[in-house]
Protein backbone atom coordinates (compact mmCIF):
# COMPACT_ATOMS: atom_id res chain seq x y z
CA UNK A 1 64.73 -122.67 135.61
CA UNK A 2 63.90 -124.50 132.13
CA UNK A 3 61.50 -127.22 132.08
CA UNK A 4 60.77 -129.91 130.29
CA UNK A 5 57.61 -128.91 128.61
CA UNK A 6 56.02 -125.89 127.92
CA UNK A 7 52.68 -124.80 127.32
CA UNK A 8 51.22 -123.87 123.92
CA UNK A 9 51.67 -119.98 123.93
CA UNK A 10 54.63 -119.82 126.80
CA UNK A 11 58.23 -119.02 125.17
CA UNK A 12 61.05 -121.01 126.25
CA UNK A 13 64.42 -118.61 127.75
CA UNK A 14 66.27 -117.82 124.74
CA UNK A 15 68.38 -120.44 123.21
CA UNK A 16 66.83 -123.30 125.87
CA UNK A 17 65.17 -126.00 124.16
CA UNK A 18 63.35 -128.42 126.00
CA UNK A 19 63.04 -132.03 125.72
CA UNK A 20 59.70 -132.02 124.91
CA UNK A 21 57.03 -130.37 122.71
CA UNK A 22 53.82 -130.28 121.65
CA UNK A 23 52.39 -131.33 118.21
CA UNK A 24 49.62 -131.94 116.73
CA UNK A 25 50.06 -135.59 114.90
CA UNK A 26 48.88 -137.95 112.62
CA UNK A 27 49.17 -141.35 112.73
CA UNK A 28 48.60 -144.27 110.29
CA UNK A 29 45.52 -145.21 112.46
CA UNK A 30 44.07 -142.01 112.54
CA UNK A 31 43.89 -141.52 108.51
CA UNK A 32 40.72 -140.00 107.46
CA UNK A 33 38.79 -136.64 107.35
CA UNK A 34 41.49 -133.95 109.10
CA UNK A 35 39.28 -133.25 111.96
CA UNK A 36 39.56 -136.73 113.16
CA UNK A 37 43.46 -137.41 112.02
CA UNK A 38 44.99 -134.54 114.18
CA UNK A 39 45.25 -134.84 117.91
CA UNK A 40 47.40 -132.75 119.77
CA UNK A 41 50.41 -134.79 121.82
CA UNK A 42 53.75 -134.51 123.15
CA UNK A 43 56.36 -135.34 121.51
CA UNK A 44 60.11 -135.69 121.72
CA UNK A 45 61.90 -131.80 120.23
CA UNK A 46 63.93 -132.86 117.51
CA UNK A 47 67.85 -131.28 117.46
CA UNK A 48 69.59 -130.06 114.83
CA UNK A 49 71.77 -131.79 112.72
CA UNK A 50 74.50 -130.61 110.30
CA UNK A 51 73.41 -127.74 108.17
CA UNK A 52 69.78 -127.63 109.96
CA UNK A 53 68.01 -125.95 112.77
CA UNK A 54 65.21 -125.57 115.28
CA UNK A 55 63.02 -122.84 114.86
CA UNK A 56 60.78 -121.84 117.76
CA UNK A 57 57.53 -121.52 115.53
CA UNK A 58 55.53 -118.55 116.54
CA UNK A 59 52.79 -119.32 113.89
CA UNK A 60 51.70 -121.62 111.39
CA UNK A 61 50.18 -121.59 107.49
CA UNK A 62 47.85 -123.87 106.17
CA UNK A 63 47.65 -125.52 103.18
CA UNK A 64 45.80 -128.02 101.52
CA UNK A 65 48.78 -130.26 101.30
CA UNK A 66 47.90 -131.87 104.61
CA UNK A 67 44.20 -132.26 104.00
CA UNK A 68 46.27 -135.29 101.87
CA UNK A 69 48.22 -136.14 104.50
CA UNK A 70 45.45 -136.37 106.72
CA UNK A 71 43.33 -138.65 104.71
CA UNK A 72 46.85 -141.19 103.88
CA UNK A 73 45.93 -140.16 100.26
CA UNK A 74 47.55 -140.28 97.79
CA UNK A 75 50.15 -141.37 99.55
CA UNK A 76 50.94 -142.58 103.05
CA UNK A 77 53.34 -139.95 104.21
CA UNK A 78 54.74 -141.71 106.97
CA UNK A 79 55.94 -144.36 104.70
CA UNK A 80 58.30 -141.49 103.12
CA UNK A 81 59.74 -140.58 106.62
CA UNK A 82 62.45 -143.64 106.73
CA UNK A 83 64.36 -142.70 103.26
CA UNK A 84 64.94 -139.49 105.33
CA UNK A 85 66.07 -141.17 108.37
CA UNK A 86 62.75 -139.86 110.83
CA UNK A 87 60.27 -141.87 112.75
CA UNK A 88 58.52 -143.47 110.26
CA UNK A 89 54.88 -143.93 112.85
CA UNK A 90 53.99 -140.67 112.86
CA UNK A 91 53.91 -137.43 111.07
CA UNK A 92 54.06 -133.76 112.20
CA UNK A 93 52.77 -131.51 109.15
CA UNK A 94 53.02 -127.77 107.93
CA UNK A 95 54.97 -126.13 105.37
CA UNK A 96 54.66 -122.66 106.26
CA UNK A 97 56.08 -121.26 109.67
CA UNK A 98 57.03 -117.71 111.11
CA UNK A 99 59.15 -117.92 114.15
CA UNK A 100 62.63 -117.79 115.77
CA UNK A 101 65.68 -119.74 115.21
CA UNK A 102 66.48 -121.41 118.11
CA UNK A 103 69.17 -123.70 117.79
CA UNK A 104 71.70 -124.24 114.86
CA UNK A 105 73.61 -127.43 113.95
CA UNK A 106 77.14 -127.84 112.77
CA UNK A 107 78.13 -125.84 109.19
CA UNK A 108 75.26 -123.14 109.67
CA UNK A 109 76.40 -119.83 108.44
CA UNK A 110 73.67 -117.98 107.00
CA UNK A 111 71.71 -117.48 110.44
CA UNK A 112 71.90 -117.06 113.96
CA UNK A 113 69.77 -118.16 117.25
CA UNK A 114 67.43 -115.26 117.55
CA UNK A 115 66.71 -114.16 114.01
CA UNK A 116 63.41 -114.05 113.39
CA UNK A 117 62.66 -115.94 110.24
CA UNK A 118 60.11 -117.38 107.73
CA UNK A 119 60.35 -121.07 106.12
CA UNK A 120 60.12 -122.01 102.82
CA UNK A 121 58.81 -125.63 102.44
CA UNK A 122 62.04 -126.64 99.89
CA UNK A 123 64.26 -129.32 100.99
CA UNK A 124 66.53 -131.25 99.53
CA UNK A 125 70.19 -133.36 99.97
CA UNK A 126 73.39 -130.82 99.67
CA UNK A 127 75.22 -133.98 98.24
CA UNK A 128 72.63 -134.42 95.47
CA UNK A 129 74.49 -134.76 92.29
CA UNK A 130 72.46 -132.14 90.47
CA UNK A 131 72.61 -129.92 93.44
CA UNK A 132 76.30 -129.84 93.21
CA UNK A 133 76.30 -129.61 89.57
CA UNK A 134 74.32 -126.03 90.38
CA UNK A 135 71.32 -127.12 88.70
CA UNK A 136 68.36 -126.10 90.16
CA UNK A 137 67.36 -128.50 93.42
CA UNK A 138 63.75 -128.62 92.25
CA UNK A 139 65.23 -130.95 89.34
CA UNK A 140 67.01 -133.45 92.15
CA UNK A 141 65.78 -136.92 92.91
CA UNK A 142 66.16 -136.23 96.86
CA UNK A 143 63.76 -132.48 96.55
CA UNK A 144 60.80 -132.68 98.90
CA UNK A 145 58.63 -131.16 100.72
CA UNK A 146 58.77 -130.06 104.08
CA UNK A 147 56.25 -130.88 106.21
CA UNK A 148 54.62 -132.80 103.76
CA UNK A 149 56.97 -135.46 102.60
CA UNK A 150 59.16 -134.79 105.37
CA UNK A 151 58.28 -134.74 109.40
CA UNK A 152 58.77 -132.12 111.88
CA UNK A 153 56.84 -129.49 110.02
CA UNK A 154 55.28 -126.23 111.34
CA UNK A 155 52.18 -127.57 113.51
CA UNK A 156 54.20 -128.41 116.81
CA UNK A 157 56.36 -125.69 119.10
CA UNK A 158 59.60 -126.31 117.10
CA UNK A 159 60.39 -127.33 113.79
CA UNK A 160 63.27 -128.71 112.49
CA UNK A 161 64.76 -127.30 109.09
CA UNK A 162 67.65 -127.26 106.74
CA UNK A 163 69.32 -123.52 107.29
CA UNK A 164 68.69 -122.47 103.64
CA UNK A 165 64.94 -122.81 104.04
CA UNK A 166 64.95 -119.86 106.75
CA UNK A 167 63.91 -116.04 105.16
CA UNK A 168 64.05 -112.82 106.98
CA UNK A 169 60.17 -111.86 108.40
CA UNK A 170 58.95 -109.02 107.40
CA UNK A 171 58.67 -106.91 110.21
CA UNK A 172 55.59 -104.95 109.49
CA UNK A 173 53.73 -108.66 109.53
CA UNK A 174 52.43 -109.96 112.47
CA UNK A 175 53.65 -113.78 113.02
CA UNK A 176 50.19 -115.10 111.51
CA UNK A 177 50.48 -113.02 108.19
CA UNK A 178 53.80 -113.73 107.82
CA UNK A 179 53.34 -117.27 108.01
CA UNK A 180 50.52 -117.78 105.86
CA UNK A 181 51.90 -116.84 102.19
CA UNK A 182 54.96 -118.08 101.52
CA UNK A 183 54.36 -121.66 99.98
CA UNK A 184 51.77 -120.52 97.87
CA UNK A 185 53.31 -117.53 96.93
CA UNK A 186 57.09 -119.28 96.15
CA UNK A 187 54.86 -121.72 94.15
CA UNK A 188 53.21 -118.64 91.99
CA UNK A 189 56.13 -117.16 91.60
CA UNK A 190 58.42 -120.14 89.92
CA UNK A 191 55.15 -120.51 87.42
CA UNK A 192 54.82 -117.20 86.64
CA UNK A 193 58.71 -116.17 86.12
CA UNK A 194 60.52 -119.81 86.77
CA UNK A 195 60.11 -120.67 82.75
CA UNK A 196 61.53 -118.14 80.42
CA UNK A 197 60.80 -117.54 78.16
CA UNK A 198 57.21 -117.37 79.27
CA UNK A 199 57.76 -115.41 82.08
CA UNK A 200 55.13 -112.42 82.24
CA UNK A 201 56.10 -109.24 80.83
CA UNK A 202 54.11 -105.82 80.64
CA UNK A 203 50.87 -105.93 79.43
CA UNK A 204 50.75 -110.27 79.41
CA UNK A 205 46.80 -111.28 79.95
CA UNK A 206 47.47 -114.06 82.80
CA UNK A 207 44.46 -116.23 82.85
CA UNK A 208 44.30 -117.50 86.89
CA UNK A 209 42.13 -120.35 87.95
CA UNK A 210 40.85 -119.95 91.74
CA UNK A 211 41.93 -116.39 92.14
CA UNK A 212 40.50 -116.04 95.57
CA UNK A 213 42.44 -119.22 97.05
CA UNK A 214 45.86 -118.91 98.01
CA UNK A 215 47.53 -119.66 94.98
CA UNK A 216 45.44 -117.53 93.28
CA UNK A 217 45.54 -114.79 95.23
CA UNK A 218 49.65 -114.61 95.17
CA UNK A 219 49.30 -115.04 91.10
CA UNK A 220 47.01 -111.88 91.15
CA UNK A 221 49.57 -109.90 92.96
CA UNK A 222 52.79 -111.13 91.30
CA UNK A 223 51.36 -110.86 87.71
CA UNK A 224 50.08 -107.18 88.81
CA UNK A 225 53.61 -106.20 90.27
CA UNK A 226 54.92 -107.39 87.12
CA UNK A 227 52.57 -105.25 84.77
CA UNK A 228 50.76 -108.38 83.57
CA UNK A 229 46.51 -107.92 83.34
CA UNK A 230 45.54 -111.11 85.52
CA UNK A 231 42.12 -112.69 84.59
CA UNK A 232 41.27 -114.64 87.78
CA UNK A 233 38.49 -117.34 87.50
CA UNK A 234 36.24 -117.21 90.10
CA UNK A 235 32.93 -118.74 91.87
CA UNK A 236 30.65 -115.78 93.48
CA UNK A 237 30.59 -112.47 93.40
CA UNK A 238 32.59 -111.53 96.68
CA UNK A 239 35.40 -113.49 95.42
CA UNK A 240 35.48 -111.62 92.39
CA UNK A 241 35.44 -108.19 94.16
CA UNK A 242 38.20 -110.23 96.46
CA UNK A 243 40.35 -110.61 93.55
CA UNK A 244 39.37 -107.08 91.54
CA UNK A 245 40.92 -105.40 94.79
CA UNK A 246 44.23 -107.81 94.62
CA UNK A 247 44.65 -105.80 91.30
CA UNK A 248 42.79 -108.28 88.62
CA UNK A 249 42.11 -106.77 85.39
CA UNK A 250 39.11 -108.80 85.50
CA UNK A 251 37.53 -111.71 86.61
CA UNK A 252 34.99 -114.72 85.16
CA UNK A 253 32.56 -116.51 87.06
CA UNK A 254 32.87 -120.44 86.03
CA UNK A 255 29.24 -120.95 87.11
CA UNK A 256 28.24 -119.56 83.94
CA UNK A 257 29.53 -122.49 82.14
CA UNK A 258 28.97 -125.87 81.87
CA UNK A 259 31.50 -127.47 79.59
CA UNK A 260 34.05 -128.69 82.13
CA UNK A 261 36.03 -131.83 82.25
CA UNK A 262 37.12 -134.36 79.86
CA UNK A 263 35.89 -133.58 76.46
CA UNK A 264 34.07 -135.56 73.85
CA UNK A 265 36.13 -137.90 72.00
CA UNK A 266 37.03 -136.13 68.49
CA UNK A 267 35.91 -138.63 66.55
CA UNK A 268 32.11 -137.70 67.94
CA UNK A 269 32.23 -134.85 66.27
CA UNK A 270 28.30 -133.19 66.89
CA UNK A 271 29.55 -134.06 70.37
CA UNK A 272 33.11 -132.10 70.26
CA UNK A 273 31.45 -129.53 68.45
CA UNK A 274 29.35 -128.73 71.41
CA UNK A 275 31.93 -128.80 73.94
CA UNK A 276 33.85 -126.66 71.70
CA UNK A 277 31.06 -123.85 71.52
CA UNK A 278 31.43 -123.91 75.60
CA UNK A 279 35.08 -123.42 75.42
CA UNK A 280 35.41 -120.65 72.56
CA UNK A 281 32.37 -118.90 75.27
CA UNK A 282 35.13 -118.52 77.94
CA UNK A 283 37.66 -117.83 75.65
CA UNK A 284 35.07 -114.76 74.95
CA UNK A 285 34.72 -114.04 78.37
CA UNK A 286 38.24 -113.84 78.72
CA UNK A 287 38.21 -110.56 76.09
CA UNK A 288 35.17 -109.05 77.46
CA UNK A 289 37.19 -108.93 81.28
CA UNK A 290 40.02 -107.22 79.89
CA UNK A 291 37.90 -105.28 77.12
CA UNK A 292 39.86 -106.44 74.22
CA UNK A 293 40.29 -109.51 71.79
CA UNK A 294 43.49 -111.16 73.69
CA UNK A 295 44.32 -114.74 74.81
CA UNK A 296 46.33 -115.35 77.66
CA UNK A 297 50.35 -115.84 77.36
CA UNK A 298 50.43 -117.40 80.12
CA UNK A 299 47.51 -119.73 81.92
CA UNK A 300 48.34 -119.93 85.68
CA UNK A 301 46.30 -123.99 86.64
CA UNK A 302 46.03 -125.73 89.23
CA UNK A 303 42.40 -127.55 89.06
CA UNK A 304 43.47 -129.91 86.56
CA UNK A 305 40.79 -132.61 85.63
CA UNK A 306 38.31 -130.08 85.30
CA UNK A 307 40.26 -127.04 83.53
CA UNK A 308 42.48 -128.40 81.71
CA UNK A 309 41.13 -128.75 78.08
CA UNK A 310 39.78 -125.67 78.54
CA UNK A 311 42.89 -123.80 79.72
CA UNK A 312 44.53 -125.12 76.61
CA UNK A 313 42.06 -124.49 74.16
CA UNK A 314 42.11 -120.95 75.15
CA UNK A 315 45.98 -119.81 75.55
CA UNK A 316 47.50 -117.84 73.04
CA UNK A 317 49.33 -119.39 70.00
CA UNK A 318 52.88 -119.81 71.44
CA UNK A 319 51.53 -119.45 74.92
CA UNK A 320 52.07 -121.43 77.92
CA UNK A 321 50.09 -123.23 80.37
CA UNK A 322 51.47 -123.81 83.72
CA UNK A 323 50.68 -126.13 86.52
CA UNK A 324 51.13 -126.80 89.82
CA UNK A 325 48.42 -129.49 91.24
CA UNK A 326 45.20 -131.24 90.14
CA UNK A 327 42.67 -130.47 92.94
CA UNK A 328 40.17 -131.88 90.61
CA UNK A 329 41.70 -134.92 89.90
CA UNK A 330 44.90 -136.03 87.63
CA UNK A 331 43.75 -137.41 84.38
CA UNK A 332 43.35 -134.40 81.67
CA UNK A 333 42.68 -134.91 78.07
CA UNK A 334 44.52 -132.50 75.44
CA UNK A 335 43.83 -131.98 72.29
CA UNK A 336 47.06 -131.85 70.54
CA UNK A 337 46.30 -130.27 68.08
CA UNK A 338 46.34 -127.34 69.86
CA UNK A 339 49.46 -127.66 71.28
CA UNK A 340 51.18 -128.79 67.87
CA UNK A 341 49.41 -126.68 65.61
CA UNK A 342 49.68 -123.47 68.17
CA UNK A 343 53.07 -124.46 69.52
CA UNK A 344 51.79 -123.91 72.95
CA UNK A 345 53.43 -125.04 76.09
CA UNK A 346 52.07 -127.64 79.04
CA UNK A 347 54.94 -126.82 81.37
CA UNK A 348 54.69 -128.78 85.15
CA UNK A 349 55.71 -126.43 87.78
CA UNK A 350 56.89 -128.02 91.70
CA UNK A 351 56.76 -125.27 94.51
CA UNK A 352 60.44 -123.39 94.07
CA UNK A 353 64.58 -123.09 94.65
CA UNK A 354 66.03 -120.73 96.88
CA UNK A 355 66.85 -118.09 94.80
CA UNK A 356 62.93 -118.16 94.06
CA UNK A 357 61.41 -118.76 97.40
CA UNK A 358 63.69 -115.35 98.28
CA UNK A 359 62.71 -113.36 95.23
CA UNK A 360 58.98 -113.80 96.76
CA UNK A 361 60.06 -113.43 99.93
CA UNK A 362 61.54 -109.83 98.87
CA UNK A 363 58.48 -108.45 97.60
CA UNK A 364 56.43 -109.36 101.03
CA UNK A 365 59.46 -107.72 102.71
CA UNK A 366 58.96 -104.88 100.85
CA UNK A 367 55.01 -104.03 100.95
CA UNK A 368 54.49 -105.31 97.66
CA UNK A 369 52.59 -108.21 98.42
CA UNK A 370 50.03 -108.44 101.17
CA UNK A 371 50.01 -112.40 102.36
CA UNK A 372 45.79 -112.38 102.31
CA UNK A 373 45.08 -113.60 105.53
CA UNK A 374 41.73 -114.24 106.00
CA UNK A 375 41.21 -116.33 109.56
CA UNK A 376 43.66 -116.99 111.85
CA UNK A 377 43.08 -120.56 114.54
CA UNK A 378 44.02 -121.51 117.51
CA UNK A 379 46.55 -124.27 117.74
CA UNK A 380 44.13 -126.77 119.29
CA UNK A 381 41.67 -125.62 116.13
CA UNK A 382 44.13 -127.38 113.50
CA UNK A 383 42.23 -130.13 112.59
CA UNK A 384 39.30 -128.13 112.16
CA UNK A 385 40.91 -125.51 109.94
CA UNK A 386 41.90 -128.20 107.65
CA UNK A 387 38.66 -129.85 107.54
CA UNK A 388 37.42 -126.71 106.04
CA UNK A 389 39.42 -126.60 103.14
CA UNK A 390 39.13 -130.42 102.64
CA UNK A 391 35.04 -129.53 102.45
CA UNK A 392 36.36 -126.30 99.80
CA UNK A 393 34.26 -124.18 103.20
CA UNK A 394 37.70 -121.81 103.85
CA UNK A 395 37.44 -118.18 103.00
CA UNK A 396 39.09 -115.98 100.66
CA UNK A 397 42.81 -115.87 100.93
CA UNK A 398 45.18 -117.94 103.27
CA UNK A 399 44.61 -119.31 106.60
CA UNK A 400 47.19 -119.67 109.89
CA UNK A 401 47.14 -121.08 113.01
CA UNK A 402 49.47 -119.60 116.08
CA UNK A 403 51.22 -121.60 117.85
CA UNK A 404 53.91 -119.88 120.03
CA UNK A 405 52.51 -116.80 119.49
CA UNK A 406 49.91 -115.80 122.37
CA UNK A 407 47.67 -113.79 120.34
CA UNK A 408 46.97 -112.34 117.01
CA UNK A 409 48.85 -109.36 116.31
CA UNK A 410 51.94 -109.39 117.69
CA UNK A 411 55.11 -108.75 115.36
CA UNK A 412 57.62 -109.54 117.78
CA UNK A 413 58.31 -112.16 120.94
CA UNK A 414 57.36 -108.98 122.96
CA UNK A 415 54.27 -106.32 121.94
């Protein structure tokens, strides 16, 4: 007989959804350091509505995305929940989830309760006028995030989707690696082939910032699998034996230079000068990893604040650098003459379309790409895994949590 509420790790009959769920939540009151904002509760399931569904979430990734939400910073994401019609008092986070489809709503086509299914964190309004133009959805006004600027993410028993988010699993994964790449990964790959025509051909010298962190370590891999020589940047020696065995050409350890951030003003020229010296050092560094006087075609950012001058000053005339966040803050000085005078590229770069999220999705289907899952959680141990990677203390690779799933290594709802 189906009850109302089941506990973490105990699987519903198929196709029964039950009333309630548990989640772990954050509310408005709660904001601050992650291992304080989470608390687990229960919560009402939500039910699919036209062109969604419920997925029964076996296990869940974790990104750094909700360290943000956690703290109400930059933004309060509950305050983005009512132009989406959800409860606008709390929020249920996660943007990466391996599981089961459940339930569908009205219009769904492209799967079925029972397929067993990865989520890509794209969401956006079928009605959007740019969406029915066929432009790409990352361009519309009403593209967000799911489980990030949307609620009923990943970290509760079911999740509520839109249909097109949902990706076969790969069935050699177990539910926590399959969970853990895909928003990174998606995210790589629209940077590193999502803006022709720098997209990385044969033999490109892909300069990657972090290469041991998630994002980096799906940059390493898609550049490799694409015959480009990645350079990852990198902060201790493990990580750069991490990233050497990911397939990096090479790697540089940014402790051996102190040049970062916002540069001297130009006009302080003994000053620029200096900072200068640091940069053209890296740009060195750059040719002795790959053992041969080449800049990078394409720079693969993400730090921001920090990197940025840098990353410019060193790309290759008519190169491009690409990014994706600002984990070391958002205000970045360029020098524009580098960008005039060298025609390079500063190209923005949001997370991915479909036709994207599935192109990465393809090549962890087929064995190409191994999802670097370094720790796998408990779904009680959410708030803690987060609080890691707000304190930069997370390991190598990318981290899940299960939630349906009763232990690690499963690939299936049975062994």
């Amino acid at each position: 007989m189906a009850k109302d509420l089941y506990e973490i790790g105990r699987i519903p009959p198929p196709g029964v959804v039950p009333p309630k769920m548990f989640a772990q939540v954050i509310r408005p009151e709660r904001f601050g350091e992650p291992k304080d904002a989470f608390q687990v509760e229960v919560i009402d399931t939500p039910s699919p509505g036209p062109g969604d569904v419920v997925v029964l979430v076996m296990a869940a990734g974790i990104n750094y995305n909700n360290v943000w939400a956690a703290r109400g910073l930059p933004v309060d994401v509950t305050k983005l929940h009512a132009r989406f019609g959800e409860p606008d008092d709390f929020h249920i986070g996660g943007s990466d989830a391996s599981g089961v489809v459940w339930a569908v709503g009205p219009g769904v086509t492209n799967v079925a309760v029972g397929d067993r299914v990865v989520v890509h964190c794209g969401q956006w309004d079928a009605d959007d006028p740019v969406v029915v133009a066929g432009g790409d959805p990352g361009f519309a006004a009403s593209y967000r995030i799911w489980g990030y600027e949307t609620n009923w993410g990943s970290f509760a028993q079911f999740a509520r989707v839109q249909a097109h988010q949902c990706l076969p699993k790969a069935r050699h994964l177990s539910w926590e690696q399959a969970a853990a790449p895909t928003l990174v990964g998606a995210t790589a790959y629209r940077m590193l082939v999502g803006w022709p025509p720098h997209v990385v051909q044969d033999g490109d010298v892909v300069l990657v910032w972090g290469g041991a962190g998630g994002l980096g370590s799906m940059a390493i891999q898609i550049a490799r699998e694409m015959g480009g020589k990645a350079v990852a940047v990198v902060s201790s020696e493990d990580k750069a034996e991490f990233c050497l065995k990911l397939g990096a050409a090479g790697t540089i350890d940014r402790r051996e230079f102190s040049h970062w951030g916002l540069p001297p003003h130009w006009s302080d020229a003994e000053a620029y000068a200096q900072w200068a010296e640091g940069a053209k050092a890296f740009g060195k560094a750059i040719w002795d990893a790959i053992g041969e006087r080449r800049s990078p075609r394409i720079v693969f950012e993400h730090p921001g604040e920090e990197t940025i001058p840098t990353s410019i000053f060193v790309c290759e005339t008519g190169g491009m650098v690409v990014i994706c966040a600002g984990t070391t803050g958002y205000n970045a000085v360029v020098d524009l003459r580098y960008l005039w005078m060298r025609q390079k590229r500063f190209q923005g770069s949001h997370f991915a379309n479909d036709e994207q999220s599935a192109a990465f999705n393809r090549l962890v289907v087929d064995g190409r790409i191994d999802p670097c899952l370094s720790e796998t959680f408990g779904f009680e141990e959410l708030g803690a895994a987060h609080q890691l990677m707000a304190e930069n203390q997370h390991p190598e690779g990318n981290m899940a949590a299960l939630v349906g799933a009763p232990s690690t290594g499963l690939t299936d709802l049975r062994v």
